[in-house]
Protein backbone atom coordinates (compact mmCIF):
# COMPACT_ATOMS: atom_id res chain seq x y z
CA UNK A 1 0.00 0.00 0.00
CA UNK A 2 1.23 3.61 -0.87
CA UNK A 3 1.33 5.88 1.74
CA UNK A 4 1.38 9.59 0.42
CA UNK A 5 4.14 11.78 2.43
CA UNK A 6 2.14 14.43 2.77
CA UNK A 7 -0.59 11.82 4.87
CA UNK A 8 2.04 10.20 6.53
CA UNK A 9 3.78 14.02 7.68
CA UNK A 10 0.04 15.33 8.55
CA UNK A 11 -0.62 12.57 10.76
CA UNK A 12 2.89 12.59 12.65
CA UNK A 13 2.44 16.33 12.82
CA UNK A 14 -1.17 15.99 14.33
CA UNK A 15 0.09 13.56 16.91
CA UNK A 16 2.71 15.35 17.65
CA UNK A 17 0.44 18.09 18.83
CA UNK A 18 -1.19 15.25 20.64
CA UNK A 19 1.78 14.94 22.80
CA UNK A 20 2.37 18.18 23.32
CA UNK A 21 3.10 18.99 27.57
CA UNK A 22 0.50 21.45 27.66
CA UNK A 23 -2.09 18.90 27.02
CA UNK A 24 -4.55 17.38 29.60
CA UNK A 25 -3.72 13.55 30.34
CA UNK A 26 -7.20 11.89 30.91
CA UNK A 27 -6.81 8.38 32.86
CA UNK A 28 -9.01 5.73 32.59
CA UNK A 29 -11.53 6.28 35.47
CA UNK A 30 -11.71 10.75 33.62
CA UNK A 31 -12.34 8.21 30.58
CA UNK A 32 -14.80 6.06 31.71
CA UNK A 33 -16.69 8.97 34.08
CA UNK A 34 -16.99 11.05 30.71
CA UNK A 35 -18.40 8.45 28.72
CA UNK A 36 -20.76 7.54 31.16
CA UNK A 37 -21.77 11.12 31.74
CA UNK A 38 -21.98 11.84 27.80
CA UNK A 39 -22.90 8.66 25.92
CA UNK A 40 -26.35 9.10 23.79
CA UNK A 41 -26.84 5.22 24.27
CA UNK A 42 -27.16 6.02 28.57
CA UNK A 43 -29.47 9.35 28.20
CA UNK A 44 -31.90 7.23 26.31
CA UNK A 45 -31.92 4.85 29.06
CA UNK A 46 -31.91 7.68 31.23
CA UNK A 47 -35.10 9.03 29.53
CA UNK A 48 -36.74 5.14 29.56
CA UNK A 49 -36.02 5.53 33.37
CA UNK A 50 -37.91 9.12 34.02
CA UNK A 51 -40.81 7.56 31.77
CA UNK A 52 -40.97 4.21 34.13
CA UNK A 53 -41.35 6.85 37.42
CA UNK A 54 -44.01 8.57 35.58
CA UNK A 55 -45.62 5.50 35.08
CA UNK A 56 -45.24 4.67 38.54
CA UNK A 57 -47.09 7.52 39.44
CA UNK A 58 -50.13 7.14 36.88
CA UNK A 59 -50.46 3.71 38.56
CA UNK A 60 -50.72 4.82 42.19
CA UNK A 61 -53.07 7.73 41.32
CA UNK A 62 -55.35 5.51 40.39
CA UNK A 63 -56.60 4.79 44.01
CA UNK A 64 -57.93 8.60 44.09
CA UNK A 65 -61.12 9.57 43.32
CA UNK A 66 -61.66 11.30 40.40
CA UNK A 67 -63.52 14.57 39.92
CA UNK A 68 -65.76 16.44 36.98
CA UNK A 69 -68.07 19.15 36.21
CA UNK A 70 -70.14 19.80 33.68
CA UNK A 71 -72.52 22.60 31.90
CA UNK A 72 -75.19 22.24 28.90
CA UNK A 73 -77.16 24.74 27.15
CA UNK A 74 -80.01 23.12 25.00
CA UNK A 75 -82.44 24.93 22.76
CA UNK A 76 -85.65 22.88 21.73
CA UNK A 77 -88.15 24.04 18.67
CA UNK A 78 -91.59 22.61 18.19
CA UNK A 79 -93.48 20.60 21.10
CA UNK A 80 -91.77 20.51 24.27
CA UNK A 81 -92.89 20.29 27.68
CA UNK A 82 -94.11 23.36 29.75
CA UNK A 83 -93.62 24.46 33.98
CA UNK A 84 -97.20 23.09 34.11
CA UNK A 85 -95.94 19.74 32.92
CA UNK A 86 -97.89 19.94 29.32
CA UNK A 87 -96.91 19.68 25.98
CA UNK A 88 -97.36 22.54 23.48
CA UNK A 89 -95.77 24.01 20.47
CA UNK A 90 -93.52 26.55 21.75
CA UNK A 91 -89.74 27.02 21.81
CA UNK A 92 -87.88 25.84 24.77
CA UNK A 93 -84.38 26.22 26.31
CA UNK A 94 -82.28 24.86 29.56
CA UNK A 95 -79.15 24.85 31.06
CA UNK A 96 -77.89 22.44 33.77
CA UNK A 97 -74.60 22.05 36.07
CA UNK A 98 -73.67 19.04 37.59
CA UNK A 99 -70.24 18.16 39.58
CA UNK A 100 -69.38 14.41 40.25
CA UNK A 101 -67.04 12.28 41.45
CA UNK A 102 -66.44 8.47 41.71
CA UNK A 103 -63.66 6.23 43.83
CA UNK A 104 -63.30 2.42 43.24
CA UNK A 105 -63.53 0.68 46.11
CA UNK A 106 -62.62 -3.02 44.97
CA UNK A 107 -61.40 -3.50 41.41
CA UNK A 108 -60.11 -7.14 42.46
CA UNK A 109 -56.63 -6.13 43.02
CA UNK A 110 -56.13 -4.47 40.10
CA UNK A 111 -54.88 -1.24 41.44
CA UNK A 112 -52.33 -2.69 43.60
CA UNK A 113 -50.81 -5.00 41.18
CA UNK A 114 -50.26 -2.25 38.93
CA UNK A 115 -48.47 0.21 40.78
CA UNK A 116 -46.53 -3.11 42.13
CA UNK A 117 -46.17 -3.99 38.39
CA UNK A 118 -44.63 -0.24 37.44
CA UNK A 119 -42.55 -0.12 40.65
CA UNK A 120 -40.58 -3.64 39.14
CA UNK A 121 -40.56 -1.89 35.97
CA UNK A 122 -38.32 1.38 37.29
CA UNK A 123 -36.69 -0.94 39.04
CA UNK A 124 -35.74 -3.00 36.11
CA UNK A 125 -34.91 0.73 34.32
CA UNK A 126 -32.62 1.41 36.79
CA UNK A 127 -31.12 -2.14 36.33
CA UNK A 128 -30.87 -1.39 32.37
CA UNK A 129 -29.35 1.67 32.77
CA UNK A 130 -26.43 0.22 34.79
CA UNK A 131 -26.05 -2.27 32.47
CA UNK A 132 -25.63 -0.02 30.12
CA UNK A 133 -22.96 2.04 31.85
CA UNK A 134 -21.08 -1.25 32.63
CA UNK A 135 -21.17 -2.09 28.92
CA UNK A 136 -19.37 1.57 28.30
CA UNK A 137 -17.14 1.42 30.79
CA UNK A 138 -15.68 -2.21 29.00
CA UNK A 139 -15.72 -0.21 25.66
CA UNK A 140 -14.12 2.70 26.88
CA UNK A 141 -11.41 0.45 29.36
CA UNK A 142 -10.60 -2.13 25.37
CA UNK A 143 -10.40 1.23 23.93
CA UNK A 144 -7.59 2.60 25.91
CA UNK A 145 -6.00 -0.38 26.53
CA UNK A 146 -5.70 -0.61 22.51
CA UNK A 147 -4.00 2.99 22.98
CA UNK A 148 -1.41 2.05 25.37
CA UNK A 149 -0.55 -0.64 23.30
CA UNK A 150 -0.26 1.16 20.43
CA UNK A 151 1.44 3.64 22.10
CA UNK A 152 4.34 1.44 23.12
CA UNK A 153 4.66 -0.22 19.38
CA UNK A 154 5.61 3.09 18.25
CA UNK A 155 8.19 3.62 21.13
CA UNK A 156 9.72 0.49 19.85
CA UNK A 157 9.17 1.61 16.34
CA UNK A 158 10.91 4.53 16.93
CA UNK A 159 13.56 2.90 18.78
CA UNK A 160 14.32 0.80 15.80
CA UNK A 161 14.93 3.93 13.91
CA UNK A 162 17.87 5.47 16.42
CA UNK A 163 19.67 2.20 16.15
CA UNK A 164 18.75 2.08 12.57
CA UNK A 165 20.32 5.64 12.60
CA UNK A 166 23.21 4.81 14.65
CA UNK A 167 24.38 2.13 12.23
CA UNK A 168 23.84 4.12 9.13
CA UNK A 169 26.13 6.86 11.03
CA UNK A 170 28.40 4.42 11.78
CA UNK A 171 29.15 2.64 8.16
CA UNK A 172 29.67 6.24 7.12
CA UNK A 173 32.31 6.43 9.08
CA UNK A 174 33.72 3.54 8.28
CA UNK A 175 33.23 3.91 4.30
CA UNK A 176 35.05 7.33 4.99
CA UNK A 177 38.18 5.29 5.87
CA UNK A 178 37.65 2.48 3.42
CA UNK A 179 36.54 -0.33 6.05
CA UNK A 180 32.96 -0.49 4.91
CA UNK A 181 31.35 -0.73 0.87
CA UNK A 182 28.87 1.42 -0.03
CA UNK A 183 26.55 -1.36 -0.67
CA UNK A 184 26.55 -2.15 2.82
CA UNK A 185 25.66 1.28 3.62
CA UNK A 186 22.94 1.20 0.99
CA UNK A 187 21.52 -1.49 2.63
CA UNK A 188 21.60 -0.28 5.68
CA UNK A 189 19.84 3.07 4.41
CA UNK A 190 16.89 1.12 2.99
CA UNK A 191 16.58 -0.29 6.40
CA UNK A 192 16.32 2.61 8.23
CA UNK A 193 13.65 4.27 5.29
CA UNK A 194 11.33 1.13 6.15
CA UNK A 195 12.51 1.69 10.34
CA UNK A 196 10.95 5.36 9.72
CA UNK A 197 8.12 4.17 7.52
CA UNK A 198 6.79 1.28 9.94
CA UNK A 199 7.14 4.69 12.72
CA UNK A 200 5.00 6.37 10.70
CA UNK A 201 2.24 3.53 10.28
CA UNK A 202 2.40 3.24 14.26
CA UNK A 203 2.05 6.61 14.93
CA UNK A 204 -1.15 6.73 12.67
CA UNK A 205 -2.37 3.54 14.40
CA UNK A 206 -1.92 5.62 17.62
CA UNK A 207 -3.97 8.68 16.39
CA UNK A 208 -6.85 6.44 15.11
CA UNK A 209 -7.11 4.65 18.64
CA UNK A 210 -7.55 7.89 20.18
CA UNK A 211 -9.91 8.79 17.59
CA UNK A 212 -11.95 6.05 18.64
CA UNK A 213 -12.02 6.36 22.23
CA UNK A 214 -12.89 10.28 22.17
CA UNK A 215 -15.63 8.63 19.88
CA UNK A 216 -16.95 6.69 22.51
CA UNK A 217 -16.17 9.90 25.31
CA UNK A 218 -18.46 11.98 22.52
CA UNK A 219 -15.58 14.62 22.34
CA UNK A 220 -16.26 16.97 19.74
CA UNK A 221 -12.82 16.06 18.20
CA UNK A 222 -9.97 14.08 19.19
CA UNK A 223 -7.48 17.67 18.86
CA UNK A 224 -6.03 17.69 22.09
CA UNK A 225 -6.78 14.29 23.43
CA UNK A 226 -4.57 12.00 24.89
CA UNK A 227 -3.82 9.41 27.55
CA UNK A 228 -2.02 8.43 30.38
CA UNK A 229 0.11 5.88 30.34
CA UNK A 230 -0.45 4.38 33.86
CA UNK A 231 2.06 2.84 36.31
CA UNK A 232 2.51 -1.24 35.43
CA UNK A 233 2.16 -2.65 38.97
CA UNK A 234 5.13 -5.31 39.80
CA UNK A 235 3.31 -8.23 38.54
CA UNK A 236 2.71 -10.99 41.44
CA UNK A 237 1.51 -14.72 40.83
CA UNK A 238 -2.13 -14.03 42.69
CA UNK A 239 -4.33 -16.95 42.68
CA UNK A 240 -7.29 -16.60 40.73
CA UNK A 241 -10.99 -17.40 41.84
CA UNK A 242 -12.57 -20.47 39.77
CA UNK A 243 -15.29 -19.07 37.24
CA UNK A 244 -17.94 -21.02 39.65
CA UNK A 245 -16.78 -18.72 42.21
CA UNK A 246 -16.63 -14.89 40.62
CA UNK A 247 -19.94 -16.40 39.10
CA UNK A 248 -21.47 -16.70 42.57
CA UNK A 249 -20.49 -13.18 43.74
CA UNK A 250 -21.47 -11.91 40.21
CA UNK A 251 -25.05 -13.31 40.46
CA UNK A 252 -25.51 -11.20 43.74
CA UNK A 253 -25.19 -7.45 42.15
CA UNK A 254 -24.61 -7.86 38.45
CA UNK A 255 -27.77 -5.26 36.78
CA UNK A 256 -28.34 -7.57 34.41
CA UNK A 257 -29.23 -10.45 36.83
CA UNK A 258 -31.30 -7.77 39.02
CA UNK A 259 -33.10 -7.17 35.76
CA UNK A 260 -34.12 -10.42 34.90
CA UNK A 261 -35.12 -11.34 38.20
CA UNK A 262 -37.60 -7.97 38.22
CA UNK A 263 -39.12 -8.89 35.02
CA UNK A 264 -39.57 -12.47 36.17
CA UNK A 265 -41.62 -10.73 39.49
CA UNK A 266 -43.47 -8.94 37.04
CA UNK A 267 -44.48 -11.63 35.00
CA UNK A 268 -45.49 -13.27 38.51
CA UNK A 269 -47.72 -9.63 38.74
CA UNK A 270 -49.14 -10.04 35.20
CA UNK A 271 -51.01 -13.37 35.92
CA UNK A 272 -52.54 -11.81 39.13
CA UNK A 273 -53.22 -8.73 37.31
CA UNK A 274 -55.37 -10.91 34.42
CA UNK A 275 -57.21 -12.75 37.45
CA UNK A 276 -58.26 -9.36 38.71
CA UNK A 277 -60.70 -10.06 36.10
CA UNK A 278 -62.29 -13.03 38.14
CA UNK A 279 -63.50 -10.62 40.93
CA UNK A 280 -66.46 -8.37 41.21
CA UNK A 281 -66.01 -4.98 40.67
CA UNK A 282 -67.05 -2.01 43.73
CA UNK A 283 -67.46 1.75 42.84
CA UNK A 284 -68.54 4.20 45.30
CA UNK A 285 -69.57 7.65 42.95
CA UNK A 286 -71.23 10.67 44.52
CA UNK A 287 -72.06 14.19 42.76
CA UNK A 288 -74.62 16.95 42.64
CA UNK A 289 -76.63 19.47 40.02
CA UNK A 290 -79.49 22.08 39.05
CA UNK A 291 -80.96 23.01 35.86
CA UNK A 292 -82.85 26.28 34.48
CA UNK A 293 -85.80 25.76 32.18
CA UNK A 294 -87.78 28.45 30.39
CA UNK A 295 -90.35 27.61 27.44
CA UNK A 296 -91.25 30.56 25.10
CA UNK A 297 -94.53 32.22 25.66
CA UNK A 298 -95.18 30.78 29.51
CA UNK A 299 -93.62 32.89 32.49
CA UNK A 300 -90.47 31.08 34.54
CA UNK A 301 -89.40 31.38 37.75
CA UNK A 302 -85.48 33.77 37.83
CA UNK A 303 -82.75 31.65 36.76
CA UNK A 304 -81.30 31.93 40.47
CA UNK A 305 -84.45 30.65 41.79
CA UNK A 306 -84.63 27.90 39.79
CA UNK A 307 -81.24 26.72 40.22
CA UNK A 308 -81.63 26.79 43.75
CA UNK A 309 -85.12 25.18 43.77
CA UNK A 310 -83.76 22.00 41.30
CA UNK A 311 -80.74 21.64 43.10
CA UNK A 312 -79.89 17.87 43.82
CA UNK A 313 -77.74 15.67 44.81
CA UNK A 314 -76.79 11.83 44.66
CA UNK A 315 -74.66 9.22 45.62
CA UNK A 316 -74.60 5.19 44.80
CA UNK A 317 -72.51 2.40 44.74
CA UNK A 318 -71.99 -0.10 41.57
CA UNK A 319 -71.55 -3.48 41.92
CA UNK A 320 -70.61 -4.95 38.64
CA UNK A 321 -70.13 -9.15 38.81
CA UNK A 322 -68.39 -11.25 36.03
CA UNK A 323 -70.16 -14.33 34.81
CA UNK A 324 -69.10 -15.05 31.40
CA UNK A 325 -67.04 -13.07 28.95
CA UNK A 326 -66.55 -15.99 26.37
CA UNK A 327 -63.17 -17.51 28.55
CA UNK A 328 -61.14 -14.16 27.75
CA UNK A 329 -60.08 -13.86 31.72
CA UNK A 330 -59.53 -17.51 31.24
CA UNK A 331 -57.10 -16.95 28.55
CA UNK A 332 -55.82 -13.89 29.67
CA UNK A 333 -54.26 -16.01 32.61
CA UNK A 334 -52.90 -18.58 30.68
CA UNK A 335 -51.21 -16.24 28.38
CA UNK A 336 -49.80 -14.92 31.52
CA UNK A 337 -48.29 -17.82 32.92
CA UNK A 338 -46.74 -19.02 29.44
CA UNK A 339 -45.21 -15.43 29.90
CA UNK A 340 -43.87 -15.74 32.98
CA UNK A 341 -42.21 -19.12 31.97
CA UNK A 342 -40.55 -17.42 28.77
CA UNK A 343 -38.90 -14.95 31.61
CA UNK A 344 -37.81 -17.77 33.33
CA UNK A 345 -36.06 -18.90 30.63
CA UNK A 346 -34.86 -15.54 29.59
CA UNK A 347 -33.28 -15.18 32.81
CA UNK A 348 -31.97 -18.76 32.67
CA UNK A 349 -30.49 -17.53 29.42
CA UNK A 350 -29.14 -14.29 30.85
CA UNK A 351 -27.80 -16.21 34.09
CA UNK A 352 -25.65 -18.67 31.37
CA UNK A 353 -24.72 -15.27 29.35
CA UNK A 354 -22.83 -14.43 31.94
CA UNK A 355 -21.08 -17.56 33.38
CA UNK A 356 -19.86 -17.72 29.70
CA UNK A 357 -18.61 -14.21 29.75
CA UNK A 358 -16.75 -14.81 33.27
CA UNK A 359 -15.56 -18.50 32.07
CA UNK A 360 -13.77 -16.02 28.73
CA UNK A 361 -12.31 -14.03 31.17
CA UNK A 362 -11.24 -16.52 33.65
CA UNK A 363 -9.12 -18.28 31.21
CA UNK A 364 -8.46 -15.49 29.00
CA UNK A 365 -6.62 -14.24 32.15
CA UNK A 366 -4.85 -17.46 32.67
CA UNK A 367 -3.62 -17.64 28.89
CA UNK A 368 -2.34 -13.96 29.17
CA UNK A 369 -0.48 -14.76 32.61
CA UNK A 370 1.29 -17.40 30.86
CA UNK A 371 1.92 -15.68 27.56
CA UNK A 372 3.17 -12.98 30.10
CA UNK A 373 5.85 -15.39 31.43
CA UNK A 374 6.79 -16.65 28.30
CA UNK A 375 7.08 -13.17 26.62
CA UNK A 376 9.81 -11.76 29.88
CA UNK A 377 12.05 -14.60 29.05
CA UNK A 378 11.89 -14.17 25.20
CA UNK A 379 12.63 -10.59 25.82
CA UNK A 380 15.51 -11.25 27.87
CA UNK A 381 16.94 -14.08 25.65
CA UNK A 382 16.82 -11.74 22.36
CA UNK A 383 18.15 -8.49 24.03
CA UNK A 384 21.60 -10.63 25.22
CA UNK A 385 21.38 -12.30 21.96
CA UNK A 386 21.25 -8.83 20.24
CA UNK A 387 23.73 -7.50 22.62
CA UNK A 388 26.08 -10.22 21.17
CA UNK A 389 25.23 -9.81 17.18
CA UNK A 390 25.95 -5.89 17.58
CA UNK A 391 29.24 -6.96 19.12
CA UNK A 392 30.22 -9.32 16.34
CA UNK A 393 28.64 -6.15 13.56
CA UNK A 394 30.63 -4.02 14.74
CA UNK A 395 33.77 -6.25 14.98
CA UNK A 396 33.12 -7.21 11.67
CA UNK A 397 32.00 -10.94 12.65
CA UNK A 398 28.56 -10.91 11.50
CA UNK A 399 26.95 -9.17 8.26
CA UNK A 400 24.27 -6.75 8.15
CA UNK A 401 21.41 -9.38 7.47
CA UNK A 402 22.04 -11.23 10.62
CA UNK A 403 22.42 -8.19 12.67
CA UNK A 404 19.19 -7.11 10.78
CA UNK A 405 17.37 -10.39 11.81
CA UNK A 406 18.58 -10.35 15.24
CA UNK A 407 17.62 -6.43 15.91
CA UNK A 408 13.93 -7.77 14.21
CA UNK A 409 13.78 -10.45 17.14
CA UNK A 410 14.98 -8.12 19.46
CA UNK A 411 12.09 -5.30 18.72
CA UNK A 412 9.43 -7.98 18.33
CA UNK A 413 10.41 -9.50 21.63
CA UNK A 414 9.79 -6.09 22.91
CA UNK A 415 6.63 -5.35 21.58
CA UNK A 416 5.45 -8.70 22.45
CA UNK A 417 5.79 -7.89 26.04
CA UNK A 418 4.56 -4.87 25.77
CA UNK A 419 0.85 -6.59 24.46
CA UNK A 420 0.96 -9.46 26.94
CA UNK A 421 1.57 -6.53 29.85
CA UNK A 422 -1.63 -4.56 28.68
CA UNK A 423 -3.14 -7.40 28.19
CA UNK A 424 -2.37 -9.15 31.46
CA UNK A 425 -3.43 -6.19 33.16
CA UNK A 426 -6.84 -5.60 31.03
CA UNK A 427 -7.85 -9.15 31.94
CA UNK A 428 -6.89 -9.12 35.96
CA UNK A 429 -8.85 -5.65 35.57
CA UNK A 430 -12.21 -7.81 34.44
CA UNK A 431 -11.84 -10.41 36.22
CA UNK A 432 -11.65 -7.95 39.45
CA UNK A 433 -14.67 -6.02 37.35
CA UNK A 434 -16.88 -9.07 37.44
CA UNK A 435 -16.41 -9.84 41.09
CA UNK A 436 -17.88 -6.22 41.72
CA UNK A 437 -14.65 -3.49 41.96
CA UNK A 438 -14.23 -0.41 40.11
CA UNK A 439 -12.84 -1.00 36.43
CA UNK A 440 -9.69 0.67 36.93
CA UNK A 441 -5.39 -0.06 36.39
């Protein structure tokens, strides 16, 4: 692939800017705070939340009574009915008031399972929206991990080039006195062009990673951004929990457990809510009213009279019994309970979600402890046998190739411990994640 210079200068320009002292350093828990605090994903849960309390409180006012007024105005032409309580053919007109009011006294438990039924259901919010804020949190923590690793390639990259550099410097020297060819030092120039070109491509890997993770922080741009590189703790052999066990102390707060086990109470709710419909139904309603009427052609008492004289008031209760409704309560049940059983098994299905999550993390850990090992004694193996091969270069024991091939294994040696580091300390971080602790390194 061609890489244009004037790409390749704009991007080590940019992140050089990156890097500049002046810049704010943002850790992983400034990181993982912002994202929370800014990610559109968590508002709309946010939002699903404030819409579950007002829900909650639709459900409870329901055991108030309610209240209404009303006013008519009616105009009649042709036969109506006079003061005397006769017909004749004359225009008539009233208006009436009335102001009522009704409370349910027994609506077979309906009320109360439905305010229990919304209650779950913020619950269950609030259990989504943590979810969701643990899911960012892993995004944001692989994100920056992927930066610090990057990060370190291209301080080995550039590495490469300064011995690269040193060597070409040093073949000059020695063609200036005749000891060294100028193929040699050809060949060591077109090493140190791809040395500087394989910088460039890990510098541009770098500036992309933080691209991403002010992505996921919703920074307006990534100008400015950059990391800290944090402390590597002095790596001991700790003895890990068995996935059985960070299972068992997962089950007790993980959100997404709490959630499933809300929904499965509320599918519990739901098939006492569709009995509700078994019961008889108790309303106690109460209100009062007066009316003006005045036919054309007969004399009427003032309106104020009249109001005052057909003033009335009433009150009743309604009893209202079920006997048949053609087995839809009947149904309604059953289509609860097969409800309730899929939730079961969603939960079932959520519970063995995350034993298989904790199981990949468990043993991801285990691999990366033991790639870890292997990776510090490579290392130290191909920086003594580098040590030697620059000896015998420069002595004029060994060619360029071989001192090529053994500067290669040197440099990969050191960027594969630098991955099995970050990733050693990812995976302790998830493990310790799982089992409840701040995401943090």
């Amino acid at each position: 692939m061609i890489i244009h210079r004037s790409v390749c200068c704009g991007l080590t320009a940019t992140l050089i800017a990156l890097s500049a002292p002046a810049q704010q350093l943002w850790t992983l828990p400034q990181c993982i705070g912002h994202a929370v605090s800014h990610n559109l994903s968590i508002k709309q849960y946010e939002s699903q939340l404030h819409k579950q309390e007002v829900q909650l409180s639709t459900a409870k006012n329901q055991q108030l009574p309610d209240l209404s007024a009303s006013a008519s105005q009616n105009f009649s032409f042709g036969r109506g009915l006079t003061a005397e309580n006769t017909y004749t053919n004359k225009n008539t007109s009233s208006t009436s008031f009335s102001i009522g009011s009704s409370l349910p006294l027994f609506t077979g438990f309906r009320i109360t399972n439905n305010i229990k039924i919304a209650q779950l259901n913020l619950e269950a919010a609030t259990a989504d929206l943590e979810k969701a804020k643990n899911d960012i949190r892993i995004q944001v923590a692989q994100a920056y991990v992927q930066i610090l690793y990057n990060m370190e390639i291209s301080d080995v990259a550039h590495r490469q080039i300064a011995i690269d550099s040193a060597q070409v410097a040093r073949l000059q020297a020695l063609l200036s006195v005749g000891r060294a060819s100028e193929a040699q030092l050809s060949q060591q120039q077109s090493t140190l062009a791809q040395s500087r070109l394989t910088a460039t491509q890990a510098d541009n890997n770098t500036q992309l990673s933080l691209l991403t993770l002010s992505q996921l922080l919703e920074l307006d741009t990534p100008e400015g951004f950059t990391i800290q590189r944090p402390t590597l703790p002095v790596r001991s052999q700790q003895l890990l929990p068995t996935p059985d066990a960070i299972f068992a102390e997962a089950l007790a707060f993980r959100p997404e457990i709490e959630a499933g086990n809300l929904r499965l109470k509320m599918a519990d709710r739901n098939i006492s809510l569709a009995q509700a419909d078994y019961y008889p139904q108790l309303s106690l309603s109460a209100g009062m009213g007066s009316n003006y009427y005045k036919t054309s052609g007969f004399a009427a008492d003032a309106f104020s009279t009249q109001l005052k004289n057909n003033f009335s008031q009433y009150i009743g209760l309604s009893l209202s019994i079920p006997i048949f409704n053609r087995y839809q309560t009947r149904n309604s049940v059953r289509s609860a309970r097969i409800d309730y059983q899929n939730q079961q098994l969603a939960l079932d299905n959520t519970r063995k979600q995350l034993y298989k999550e904790i199981q990949q993390a468990y043993y991801n850990t285990v691999a990366a402890q033991e790639k870890l090992n292997s990776c510090e004694q490579a290392k130290t193996s191909a920086a003594d046998a580098f040590k030697l091969m620059k000896a015998k270069y420069e002595q004029g024991k060994a060619n360029i190739t071989e001192f090529n091939e053994s500067k290669n294994n040197y440099l990969k040696s050191e960027s594969d411990l630098t991955q099995a580091r970050y990733e050693y300390l990812y995976q302790t971080a998830l493990i310790q994640f799982y089992r409840g602790q701040e995401l943090k390194f």
